[in-house]
PDB file of N, CA and C in Angstrom:
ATOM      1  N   UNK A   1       0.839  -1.164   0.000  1.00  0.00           N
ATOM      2  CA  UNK A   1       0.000   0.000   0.000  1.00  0.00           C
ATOM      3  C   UNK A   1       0.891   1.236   0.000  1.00  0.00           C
ATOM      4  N   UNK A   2       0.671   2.345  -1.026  1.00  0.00           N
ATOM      5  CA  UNK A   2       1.497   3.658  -0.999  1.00  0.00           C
ATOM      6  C   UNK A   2       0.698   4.635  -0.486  1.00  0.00           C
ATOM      7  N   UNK A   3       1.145   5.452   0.291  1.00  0.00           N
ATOM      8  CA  UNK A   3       0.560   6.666   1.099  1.00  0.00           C
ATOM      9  C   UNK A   3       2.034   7.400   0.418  1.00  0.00           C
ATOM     10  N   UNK A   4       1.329   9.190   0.587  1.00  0.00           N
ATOM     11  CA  UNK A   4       1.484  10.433   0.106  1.00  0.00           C
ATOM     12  C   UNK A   4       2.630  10.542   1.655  1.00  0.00           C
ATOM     13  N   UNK A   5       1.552  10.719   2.662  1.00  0.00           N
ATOM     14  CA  UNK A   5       2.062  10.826   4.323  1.00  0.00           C
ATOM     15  C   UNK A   5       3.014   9.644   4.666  1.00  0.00           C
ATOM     16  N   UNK A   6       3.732  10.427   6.302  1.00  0.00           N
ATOM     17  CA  UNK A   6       4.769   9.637   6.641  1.00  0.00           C
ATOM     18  C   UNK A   6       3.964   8.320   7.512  1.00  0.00           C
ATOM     19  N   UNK A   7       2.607   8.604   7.383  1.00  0.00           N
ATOM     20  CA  UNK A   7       1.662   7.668   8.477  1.00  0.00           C
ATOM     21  C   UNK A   7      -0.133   7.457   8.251  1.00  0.00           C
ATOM     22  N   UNK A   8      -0.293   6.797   9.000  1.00  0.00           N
ATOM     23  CA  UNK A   8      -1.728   6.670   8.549  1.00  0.00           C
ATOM     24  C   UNK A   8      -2.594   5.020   8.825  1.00  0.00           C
ATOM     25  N   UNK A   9      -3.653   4.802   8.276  1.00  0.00           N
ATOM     26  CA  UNK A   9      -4.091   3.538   9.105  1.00  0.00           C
ATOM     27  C   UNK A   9      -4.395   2.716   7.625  1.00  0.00           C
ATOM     28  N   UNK A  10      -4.545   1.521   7.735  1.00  0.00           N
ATOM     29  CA  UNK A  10      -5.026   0.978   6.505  1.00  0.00           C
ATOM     30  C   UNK A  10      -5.930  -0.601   7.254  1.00  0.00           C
ATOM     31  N   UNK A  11      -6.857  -0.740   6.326  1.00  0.00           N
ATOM     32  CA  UNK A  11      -7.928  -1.653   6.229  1.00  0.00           C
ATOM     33  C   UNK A  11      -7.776  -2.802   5.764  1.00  0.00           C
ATOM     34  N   UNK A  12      -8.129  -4.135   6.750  1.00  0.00           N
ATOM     35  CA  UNK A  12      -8.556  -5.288   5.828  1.00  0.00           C
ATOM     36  C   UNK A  12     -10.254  -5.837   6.479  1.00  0.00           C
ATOM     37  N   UNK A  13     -10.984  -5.565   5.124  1.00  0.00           N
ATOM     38  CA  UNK A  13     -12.208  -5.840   5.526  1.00  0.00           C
ATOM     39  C   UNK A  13     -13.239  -7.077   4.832  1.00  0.00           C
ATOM     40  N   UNK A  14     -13.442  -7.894   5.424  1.00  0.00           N
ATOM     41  CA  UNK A  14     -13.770  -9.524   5.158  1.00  0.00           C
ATOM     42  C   UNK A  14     -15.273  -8.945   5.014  1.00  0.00           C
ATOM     43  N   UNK A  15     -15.862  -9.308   3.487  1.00  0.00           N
ATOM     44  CA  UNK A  15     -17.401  -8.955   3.869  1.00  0.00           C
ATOM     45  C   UNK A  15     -18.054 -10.435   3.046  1.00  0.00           C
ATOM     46  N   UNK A  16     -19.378 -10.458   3.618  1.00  0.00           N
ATOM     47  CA  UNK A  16     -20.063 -11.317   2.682  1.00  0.00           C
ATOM     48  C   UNK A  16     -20.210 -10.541   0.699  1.00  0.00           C
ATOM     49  N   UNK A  17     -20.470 -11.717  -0.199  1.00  0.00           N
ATOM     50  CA  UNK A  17     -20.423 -10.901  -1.439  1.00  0.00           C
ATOM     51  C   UNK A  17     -21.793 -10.329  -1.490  1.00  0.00           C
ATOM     52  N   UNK A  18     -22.053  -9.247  -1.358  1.00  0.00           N
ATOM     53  CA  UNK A  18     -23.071  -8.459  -1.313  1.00  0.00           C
ATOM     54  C   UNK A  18     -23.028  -7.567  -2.478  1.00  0.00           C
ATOM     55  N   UNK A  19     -24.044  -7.122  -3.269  1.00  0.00           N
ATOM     56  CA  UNK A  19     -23.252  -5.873  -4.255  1.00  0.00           C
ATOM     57  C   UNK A  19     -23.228  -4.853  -4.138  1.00  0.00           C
ATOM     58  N   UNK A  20     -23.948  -4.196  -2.561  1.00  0.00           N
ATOM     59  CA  UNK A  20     -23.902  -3.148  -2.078  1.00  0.00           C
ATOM     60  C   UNK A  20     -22.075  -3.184  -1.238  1.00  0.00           C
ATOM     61  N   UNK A  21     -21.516  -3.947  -0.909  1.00  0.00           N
ATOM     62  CA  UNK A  21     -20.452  -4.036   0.517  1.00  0.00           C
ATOM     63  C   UNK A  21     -19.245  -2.933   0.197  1.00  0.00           C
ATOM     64  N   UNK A  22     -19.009  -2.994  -1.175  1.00  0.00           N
ATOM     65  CA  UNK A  22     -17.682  -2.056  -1.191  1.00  0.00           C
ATOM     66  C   UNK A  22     -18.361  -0.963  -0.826  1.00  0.00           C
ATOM     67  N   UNK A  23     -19.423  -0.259  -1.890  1.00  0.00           N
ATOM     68  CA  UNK A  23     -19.810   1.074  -1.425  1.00  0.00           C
ATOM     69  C   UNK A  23     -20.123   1.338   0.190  1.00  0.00           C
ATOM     70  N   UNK A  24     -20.865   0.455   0.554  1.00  0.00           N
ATOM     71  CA  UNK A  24     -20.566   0.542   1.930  1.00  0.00           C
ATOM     72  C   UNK A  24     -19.522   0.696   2.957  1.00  0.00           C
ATOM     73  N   UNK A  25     -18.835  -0.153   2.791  1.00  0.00           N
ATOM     74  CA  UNK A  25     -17.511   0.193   3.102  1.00  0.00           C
ATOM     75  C   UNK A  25     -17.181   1.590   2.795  1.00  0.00           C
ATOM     76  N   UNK A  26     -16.542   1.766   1.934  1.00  0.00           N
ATOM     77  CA  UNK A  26     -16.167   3.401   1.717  1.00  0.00           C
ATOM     78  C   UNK A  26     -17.117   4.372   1.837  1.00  0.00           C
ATOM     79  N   UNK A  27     -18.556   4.299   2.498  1.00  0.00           N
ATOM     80  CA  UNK A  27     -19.503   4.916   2.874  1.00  0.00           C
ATOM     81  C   UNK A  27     -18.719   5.903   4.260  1.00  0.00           C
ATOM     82  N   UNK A  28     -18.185   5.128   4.861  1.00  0.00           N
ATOM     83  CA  UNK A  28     -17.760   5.772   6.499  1.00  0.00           C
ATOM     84  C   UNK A  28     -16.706   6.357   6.504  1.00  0.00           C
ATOM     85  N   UNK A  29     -15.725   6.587   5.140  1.00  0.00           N
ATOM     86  CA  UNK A  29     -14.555   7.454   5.109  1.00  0.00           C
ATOM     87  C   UNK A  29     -15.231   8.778   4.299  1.00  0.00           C
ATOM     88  N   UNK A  30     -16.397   8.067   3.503  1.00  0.00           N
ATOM     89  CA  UNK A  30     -16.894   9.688   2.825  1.00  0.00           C
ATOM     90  C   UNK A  30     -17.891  10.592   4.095  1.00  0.00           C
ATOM     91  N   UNK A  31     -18.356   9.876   5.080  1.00  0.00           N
ATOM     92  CA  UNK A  31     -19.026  10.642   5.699  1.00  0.00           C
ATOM     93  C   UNK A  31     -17.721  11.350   7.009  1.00  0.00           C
ATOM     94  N   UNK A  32     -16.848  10.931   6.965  1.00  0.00           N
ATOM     95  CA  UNK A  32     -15.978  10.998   7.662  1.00  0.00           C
ATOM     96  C   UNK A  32     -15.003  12.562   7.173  1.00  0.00           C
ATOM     97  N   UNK A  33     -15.247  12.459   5.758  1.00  0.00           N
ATOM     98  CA  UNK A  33     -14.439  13.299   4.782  1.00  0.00           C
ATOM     99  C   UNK A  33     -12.891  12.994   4.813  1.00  0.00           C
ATOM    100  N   UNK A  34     -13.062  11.748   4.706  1.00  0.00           N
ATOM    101  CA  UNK A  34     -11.317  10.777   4.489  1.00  0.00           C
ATOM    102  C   UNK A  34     -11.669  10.415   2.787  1.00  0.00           C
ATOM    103  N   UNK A  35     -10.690  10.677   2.267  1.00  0.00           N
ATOM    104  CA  UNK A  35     -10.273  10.099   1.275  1.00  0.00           C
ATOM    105  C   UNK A  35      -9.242   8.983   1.010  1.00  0.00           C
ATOM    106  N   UNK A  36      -9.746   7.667   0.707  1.00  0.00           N
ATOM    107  CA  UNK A  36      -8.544   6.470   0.582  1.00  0.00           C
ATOM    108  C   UNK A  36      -7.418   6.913  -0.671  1.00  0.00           C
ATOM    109  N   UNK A  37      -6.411   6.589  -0.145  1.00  0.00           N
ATOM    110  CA  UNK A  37      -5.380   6.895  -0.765  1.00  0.00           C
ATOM    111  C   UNK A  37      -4.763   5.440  -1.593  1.00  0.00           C
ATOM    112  N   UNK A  38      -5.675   4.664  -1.462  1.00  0.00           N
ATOM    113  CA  UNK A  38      -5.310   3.100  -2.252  1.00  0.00           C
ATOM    114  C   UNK A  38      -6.793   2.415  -1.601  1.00  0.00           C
ATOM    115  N   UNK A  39      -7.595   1.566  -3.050  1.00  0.00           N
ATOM    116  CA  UNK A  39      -8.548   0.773  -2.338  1.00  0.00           C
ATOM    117  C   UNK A  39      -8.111  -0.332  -3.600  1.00  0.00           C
ATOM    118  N   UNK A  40      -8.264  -1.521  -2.774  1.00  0.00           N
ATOM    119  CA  UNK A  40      -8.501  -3.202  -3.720  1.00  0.00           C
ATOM    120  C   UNK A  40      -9.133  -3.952  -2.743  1.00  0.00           C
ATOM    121  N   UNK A  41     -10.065  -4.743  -3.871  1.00  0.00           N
ATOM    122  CA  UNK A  41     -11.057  -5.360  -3.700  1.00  0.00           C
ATOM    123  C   UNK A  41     -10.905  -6.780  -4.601  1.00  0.00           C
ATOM    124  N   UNK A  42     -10.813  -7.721  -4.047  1.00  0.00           N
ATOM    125  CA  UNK A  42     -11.001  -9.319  -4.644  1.00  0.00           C
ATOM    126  C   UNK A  42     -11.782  -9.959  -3.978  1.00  0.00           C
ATOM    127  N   UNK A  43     -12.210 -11.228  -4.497  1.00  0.00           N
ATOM    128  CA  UNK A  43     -13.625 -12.309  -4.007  1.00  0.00           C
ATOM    129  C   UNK A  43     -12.207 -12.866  -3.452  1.00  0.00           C
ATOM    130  N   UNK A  44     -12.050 -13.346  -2.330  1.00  0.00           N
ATOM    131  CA  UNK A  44     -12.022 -14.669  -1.854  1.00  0.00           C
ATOM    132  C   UNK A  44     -11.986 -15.821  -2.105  1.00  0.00           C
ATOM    133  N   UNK A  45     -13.517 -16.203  -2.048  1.00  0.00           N
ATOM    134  CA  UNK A  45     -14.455 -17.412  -2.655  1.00  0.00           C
ATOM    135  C   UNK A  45     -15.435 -17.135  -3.159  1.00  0.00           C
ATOM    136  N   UNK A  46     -16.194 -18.276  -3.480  1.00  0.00           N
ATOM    137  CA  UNK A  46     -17.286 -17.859  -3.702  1.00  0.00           C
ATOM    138  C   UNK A  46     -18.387 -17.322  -3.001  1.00  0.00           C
ATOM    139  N   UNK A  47     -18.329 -17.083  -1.281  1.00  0.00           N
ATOM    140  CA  UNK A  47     -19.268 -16.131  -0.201  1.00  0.00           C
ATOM    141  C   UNK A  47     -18.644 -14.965  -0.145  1.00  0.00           C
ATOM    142  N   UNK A  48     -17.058 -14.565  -0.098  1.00  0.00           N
ATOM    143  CA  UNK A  48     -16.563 -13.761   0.838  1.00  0.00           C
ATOM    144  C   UNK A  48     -15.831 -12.869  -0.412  1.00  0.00           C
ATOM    145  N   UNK A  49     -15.618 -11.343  -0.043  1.00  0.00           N
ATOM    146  CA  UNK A  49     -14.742 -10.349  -1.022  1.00  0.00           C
ATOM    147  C   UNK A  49     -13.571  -9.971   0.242  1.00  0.00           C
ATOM    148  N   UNK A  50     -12.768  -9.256   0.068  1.00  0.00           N
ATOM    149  CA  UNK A  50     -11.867  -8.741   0.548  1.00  0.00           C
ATOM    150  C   UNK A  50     -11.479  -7.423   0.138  1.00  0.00           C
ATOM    151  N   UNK A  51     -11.911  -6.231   1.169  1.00  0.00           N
ATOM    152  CA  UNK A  51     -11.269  -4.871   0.671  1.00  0.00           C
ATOM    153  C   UNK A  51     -10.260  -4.066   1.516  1.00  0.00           C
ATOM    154  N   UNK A  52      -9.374  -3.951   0.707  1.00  0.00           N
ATOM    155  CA  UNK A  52      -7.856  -3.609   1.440  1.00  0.00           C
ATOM    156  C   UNK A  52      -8.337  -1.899   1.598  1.00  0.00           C
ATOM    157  N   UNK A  53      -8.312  -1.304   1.982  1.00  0.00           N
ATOM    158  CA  UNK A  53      -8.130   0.342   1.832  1.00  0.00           C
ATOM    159  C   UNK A  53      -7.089   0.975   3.256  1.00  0.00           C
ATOM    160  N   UNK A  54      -6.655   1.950   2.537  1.00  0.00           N
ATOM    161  CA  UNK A  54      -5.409   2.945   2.736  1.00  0.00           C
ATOM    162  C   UNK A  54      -5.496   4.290   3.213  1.00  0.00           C
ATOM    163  N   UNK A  55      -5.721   4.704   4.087  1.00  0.00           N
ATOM    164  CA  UNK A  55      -6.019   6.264   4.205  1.00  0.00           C
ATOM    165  C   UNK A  55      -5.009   7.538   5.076  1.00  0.00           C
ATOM    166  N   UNK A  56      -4.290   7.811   4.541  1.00  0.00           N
ATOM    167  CA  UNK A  56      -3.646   8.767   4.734  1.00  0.00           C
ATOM    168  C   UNK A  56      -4.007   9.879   6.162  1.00  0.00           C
ATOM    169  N   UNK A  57      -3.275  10.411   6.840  1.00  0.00           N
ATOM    170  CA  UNK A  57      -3.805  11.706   7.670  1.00  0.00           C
ATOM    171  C   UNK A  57      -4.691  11.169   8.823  1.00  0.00           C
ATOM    172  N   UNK A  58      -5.002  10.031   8.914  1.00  0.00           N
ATOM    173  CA  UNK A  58      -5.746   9.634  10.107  1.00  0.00           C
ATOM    174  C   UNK A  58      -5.966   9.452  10.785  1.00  0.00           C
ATOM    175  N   UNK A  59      -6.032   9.992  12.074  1.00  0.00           N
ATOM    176  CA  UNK A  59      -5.608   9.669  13.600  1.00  0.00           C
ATOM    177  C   UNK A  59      -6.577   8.669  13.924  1.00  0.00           C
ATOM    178  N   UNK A  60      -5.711   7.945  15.046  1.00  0.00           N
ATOM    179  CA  UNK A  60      -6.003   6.535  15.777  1.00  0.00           C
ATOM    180  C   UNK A  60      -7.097   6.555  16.524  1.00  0.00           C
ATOM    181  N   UNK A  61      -7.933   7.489  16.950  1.00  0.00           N
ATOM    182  CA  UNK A  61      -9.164   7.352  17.298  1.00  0.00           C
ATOM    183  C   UNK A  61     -10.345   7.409  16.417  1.00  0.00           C
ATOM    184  N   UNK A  62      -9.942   8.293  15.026  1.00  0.00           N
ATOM    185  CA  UNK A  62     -10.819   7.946  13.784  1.00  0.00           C
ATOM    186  C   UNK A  62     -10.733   6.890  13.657  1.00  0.00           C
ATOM    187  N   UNK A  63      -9.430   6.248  13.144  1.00  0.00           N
ATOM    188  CA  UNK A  63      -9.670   5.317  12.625  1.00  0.00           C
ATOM    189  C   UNK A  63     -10.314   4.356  13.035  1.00  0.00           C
ATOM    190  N   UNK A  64     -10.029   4.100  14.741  1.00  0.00           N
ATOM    191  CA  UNK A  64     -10.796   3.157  15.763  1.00  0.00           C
ATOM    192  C   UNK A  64     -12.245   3.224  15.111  1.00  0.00           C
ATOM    193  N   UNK A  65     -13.390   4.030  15.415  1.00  0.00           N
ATOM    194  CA  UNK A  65     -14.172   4.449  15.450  1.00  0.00           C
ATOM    195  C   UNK A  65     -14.910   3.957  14.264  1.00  0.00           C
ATOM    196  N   UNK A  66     -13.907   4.006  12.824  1.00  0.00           N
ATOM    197  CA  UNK A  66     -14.333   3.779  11.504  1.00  0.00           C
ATOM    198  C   UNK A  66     -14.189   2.170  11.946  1.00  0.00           C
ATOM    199  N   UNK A  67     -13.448   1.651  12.286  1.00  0.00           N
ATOM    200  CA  UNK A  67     -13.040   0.348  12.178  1.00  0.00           C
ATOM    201  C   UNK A  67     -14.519  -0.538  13.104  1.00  0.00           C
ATOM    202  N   UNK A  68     -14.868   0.248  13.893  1.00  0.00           N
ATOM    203  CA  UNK A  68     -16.291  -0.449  15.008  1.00  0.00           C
ATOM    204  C   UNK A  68     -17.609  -0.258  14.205  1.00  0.00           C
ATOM    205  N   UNK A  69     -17.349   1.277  13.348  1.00  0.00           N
ATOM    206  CA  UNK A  69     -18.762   0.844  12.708  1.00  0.00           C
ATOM    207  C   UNK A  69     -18.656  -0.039  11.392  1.00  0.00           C
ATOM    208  N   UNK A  70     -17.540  -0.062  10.890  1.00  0.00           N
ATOM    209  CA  UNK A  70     -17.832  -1.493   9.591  1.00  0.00           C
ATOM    210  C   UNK A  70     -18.171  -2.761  10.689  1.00  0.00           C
ATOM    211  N   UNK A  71     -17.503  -3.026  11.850  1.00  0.00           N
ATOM    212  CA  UNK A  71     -17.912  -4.705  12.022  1.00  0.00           C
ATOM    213  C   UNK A  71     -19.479  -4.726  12.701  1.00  0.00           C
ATOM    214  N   UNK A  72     -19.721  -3.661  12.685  1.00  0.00           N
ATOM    215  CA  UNK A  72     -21.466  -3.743  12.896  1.00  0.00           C
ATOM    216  C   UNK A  72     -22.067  -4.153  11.822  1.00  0.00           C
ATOM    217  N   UNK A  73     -21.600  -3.434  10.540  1.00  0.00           N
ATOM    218  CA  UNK A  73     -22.460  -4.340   9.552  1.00  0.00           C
ATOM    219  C   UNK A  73     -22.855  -4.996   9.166  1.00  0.00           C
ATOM    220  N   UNK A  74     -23.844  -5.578   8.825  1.00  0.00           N
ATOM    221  CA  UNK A  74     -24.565  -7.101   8.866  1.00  0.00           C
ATOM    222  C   UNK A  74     -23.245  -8.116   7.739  1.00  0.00           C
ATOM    223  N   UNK A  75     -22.766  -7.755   7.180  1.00  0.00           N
ATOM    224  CA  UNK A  75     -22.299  -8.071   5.719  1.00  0.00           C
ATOM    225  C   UNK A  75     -20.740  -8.109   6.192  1.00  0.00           C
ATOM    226  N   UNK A  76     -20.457  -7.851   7.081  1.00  0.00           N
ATOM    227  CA  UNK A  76     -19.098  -7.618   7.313  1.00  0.00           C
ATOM    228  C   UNK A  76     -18.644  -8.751   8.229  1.00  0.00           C
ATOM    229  N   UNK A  77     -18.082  -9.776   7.954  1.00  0.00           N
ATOM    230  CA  UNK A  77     -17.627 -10.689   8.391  1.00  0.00           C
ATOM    231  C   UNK A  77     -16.070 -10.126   9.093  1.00  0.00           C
ATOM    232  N   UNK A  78     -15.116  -9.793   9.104  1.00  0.00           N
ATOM    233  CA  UNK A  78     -14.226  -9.053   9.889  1.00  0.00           C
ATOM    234  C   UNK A  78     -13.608  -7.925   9.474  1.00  0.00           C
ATOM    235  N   UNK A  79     -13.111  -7.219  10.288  1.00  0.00           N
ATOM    236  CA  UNK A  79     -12.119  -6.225  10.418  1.00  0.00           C
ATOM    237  C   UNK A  79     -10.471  -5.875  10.341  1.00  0.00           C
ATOM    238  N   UNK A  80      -9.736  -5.911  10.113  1.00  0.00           N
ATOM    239  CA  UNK A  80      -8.519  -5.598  10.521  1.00  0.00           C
ATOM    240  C   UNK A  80      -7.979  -4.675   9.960  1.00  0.00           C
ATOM    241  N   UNK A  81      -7.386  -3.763  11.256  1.00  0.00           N
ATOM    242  CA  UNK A  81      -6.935  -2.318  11.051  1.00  0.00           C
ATOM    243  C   UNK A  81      -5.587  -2.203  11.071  1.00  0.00           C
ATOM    244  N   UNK A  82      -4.538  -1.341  10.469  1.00  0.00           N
ATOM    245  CA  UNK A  82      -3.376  -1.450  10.600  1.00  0.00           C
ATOM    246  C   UNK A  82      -2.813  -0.020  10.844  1.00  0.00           C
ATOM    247  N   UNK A  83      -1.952  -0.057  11.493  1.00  0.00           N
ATOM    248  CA  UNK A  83      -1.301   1.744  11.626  1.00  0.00           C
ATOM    249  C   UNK A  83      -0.128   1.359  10.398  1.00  0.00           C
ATOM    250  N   UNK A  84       0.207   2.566   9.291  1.00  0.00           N
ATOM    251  CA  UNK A  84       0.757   2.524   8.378  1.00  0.00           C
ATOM    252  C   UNK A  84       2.026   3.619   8.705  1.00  0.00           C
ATOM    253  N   UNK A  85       3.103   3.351   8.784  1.00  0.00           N
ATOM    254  CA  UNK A  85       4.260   4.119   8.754  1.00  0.00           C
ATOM    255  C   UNK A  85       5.253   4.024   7.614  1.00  0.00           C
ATOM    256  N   UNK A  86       6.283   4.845   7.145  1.00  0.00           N
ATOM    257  CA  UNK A  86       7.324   4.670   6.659  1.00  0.00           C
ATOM    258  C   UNK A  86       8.297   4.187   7.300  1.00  0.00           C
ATOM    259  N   UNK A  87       9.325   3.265   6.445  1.00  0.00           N
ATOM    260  CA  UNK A  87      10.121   2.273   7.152  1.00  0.00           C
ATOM    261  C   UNK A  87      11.136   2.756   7.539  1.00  0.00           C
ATOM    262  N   UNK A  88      11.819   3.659   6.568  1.00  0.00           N
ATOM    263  CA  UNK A  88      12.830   4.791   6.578  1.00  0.00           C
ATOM    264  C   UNK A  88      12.635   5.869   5.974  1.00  0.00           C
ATOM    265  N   UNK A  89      13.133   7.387   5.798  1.00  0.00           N
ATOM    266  CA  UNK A  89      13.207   8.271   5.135  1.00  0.00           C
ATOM    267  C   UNK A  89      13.998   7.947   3.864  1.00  0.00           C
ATOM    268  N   UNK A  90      14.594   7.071   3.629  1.00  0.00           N
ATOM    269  CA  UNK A  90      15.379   7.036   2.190  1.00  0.00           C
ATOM    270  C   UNK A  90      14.300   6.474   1.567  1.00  0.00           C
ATOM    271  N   UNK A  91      13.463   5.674   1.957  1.00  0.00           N
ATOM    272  CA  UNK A  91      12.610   4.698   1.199  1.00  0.00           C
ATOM    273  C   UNK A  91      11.119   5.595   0.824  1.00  0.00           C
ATOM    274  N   UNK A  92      11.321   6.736   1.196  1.00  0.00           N
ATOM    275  CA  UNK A  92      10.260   7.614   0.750  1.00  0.00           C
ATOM    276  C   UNK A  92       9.375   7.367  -0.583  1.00  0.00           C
ATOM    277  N   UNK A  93      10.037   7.746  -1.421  1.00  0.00           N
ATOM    278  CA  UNK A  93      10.282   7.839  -2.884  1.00  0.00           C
ATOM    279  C   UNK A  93       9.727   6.495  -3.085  1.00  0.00           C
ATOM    280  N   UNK A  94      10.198   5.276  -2.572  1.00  0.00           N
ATOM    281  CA  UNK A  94       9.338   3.980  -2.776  1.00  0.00           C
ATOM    282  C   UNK A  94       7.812   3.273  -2.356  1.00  0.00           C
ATOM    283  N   UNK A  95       8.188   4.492  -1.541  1.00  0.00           N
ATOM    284  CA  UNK A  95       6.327   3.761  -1.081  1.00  0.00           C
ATOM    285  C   UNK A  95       6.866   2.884  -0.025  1.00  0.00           C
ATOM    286  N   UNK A  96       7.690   2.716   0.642  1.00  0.00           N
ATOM    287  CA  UNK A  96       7.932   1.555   1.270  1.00  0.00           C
ATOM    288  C   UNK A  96       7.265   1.604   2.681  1.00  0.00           C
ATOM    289  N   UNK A  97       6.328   1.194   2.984  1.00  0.00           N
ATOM    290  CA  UNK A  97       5.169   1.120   4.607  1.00  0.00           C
ATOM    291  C   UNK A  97       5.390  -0.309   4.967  1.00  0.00           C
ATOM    292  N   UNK A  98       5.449   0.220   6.389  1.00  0.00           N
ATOM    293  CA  UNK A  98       5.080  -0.915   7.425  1.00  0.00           C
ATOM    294  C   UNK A  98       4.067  -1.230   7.948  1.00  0.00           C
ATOM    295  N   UNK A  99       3.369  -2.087   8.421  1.00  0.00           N
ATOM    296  CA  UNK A  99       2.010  -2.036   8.763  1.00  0.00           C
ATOM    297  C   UNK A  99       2.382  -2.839  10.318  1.00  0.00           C
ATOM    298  N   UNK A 100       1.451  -2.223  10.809  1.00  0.00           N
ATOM    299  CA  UNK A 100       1.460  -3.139  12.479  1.00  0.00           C
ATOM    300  C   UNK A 100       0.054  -2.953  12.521  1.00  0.00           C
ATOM    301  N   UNK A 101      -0.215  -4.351  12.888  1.00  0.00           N
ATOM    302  CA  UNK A 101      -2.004  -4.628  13.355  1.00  0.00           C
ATOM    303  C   UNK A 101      -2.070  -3.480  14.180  1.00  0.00           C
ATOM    304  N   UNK A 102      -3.060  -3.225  14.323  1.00  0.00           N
ATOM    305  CA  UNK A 102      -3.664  -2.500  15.948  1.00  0.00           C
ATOM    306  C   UNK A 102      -4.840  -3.601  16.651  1.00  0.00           C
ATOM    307  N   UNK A 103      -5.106  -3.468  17.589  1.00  0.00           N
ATOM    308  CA  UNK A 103      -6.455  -4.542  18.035  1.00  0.00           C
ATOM    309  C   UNK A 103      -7.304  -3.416  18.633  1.00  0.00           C
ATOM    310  N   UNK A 104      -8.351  -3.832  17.788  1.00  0.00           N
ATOM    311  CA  UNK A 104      -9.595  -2.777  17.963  1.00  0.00           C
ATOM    312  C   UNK A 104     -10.882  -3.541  19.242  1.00  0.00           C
TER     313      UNK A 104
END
């Protein structure tokens, strides 16, 4: 995942295949007025999709917050949130992020 920023949170969100779920999903960063800075989306299987998203600028209590109302969703089979940093300052230029779970 590439972020603009030196930090930020990023998403892994397990939903049933619904054809409403992505928009949903990215429903709570637009009401939020977050813009994802990287979103992908693949099926799984044949029940389950997977949407990765990336969001830049986000402090850890937003993000908390975003992260409790997706696993309310009926459709949302899990959550996982990640705090996104740069690994080094040389690696800028590469996009190069670390991710560490957080537990929500």
């Amino acid at each position: 995942m590439v972020m603009q920023s030196d930090q930020g949170y990023a998403y892994q969100v397990v939903t049933e295949q619904d054809p409403g779920a992505l928009s949903r999903v990215l429903e709570f960063f637009a009401m939020n007025s977050h813009i994802p800075q990287s979103l992908a989306a693949h099926r799984i299987d044949e029940e389950a999709l997977q949407v990765d998203v990336t969001v830049p600028d986000l402090d850890y209590a937003s993000a908390r917050v975003i992260a409790a109302k997706m696993k309310q969703m009926v459709v949302v089979r899990n959550v996982r949130l990640f705090q996104a940093a740069r690994k080094s300052r040389a690696n800028a230029a590469g996009g190069v992020m670390e991710l560490t779970e957080v537990l929500i």
